[in-house]
Protein backbone atom coordinates (compact mmCIF):
# COMPACT_ATOMS: atom_id res chain seq x y z
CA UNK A 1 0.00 0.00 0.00
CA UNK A 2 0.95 3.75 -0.87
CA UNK A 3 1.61 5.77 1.71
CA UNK A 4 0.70 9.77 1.38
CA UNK A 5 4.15 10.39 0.97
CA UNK A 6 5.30 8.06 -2.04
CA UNK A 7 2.04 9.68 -3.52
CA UNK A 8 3.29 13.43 -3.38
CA UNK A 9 6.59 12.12 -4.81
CA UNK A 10 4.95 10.65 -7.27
CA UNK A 11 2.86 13.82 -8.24
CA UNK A 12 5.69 16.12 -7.67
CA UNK A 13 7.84 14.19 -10.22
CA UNK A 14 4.48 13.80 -13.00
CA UNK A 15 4.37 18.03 -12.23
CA UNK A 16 8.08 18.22 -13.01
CA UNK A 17 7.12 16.01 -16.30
CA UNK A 18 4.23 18.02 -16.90
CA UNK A 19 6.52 21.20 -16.20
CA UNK A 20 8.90 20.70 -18.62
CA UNK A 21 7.24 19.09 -21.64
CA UNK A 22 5.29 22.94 -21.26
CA UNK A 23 8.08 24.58 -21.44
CA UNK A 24 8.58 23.41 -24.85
CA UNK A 25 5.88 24.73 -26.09
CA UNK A 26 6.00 27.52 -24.55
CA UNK A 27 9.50 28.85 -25.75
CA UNK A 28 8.04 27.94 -29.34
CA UNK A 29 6.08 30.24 -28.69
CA UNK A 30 7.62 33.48 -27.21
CA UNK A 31 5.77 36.61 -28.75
CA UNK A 32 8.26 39.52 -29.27
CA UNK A 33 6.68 43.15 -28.16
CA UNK A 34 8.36 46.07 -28.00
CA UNK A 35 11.69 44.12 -28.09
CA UNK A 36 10.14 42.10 -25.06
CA UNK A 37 10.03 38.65 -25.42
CA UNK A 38 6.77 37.60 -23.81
CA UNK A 39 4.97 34.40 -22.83
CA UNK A 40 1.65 34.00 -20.78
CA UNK A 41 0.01 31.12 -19.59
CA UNK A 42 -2.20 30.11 -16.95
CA UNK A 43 -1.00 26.94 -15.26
CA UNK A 44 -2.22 24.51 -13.05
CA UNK A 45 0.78 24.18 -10.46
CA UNK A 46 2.13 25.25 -7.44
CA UNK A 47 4.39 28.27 -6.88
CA UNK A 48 7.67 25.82 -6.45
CA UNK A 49 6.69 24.56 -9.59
CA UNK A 50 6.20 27.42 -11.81
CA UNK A 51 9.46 28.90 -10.72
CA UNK A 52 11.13 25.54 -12.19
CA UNK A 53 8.55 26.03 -15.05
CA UNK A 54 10.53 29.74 -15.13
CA UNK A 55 14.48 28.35 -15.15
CA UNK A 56 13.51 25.71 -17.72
CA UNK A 57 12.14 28.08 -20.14
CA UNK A 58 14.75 30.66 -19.73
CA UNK A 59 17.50 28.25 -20.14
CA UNK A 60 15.35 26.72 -22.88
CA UNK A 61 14.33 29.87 -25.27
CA UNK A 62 17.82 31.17 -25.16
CA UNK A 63 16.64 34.81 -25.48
CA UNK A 64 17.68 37.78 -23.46
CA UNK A 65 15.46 40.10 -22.02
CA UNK A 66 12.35 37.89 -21.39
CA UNK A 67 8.87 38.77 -19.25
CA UNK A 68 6.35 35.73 -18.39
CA UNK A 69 2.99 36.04 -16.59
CA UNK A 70 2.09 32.64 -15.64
CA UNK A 71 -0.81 32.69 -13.61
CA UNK A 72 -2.36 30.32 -11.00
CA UNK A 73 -6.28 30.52 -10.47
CA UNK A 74 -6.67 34.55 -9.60
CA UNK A 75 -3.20 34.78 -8.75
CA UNK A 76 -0.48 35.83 -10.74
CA UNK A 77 3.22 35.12 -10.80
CA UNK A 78 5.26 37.68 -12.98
CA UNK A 79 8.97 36.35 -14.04
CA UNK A 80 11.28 38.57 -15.50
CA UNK A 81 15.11 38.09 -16.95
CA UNK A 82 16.84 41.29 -18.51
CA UNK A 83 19.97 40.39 -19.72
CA UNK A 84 21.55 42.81 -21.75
């Protein structure tokens, strides 16, 4: 039997998953405004893992000076890299 513990592993590591096959899709597609490149998306994850969801698609997109907006039922968590 499962205890409560393997089971937030286990849905911890399917977020992670989850996570990072969005951040593919997400860095294809980064909208450029202003000289801003932008991405919004509402996701369905906790704050730990949206800030991964944040690393992986900086690292990923490869583009400097980058704002996100990911937002989380009402609430919204703003990311931004500028790298010049």
């Amino acid at each position: 039997m499962e205890t409560v513990e393997d089971l937030k592993k286990q849905l911890e590591q399917l977020n992670r998953e989850k996570a990072g096959n969005l951040s593919k899709t997400l860095v294809n597609n980064v909208e450029n405004i202003n000289g801003v490149n932008f991405i919004a998306a509402q996701v369905d994850f906790d704050a730990a893992t949206v800030k991964d969801l944040s690393f992986k698609v900086k690292s990923g997109s490869g583009k400097p000076n980058a704002a996100a907006d990911y937002r989380i039922g009402r609430q919204s968590i703003p990311f931004i890299d500028s790298q010049r």
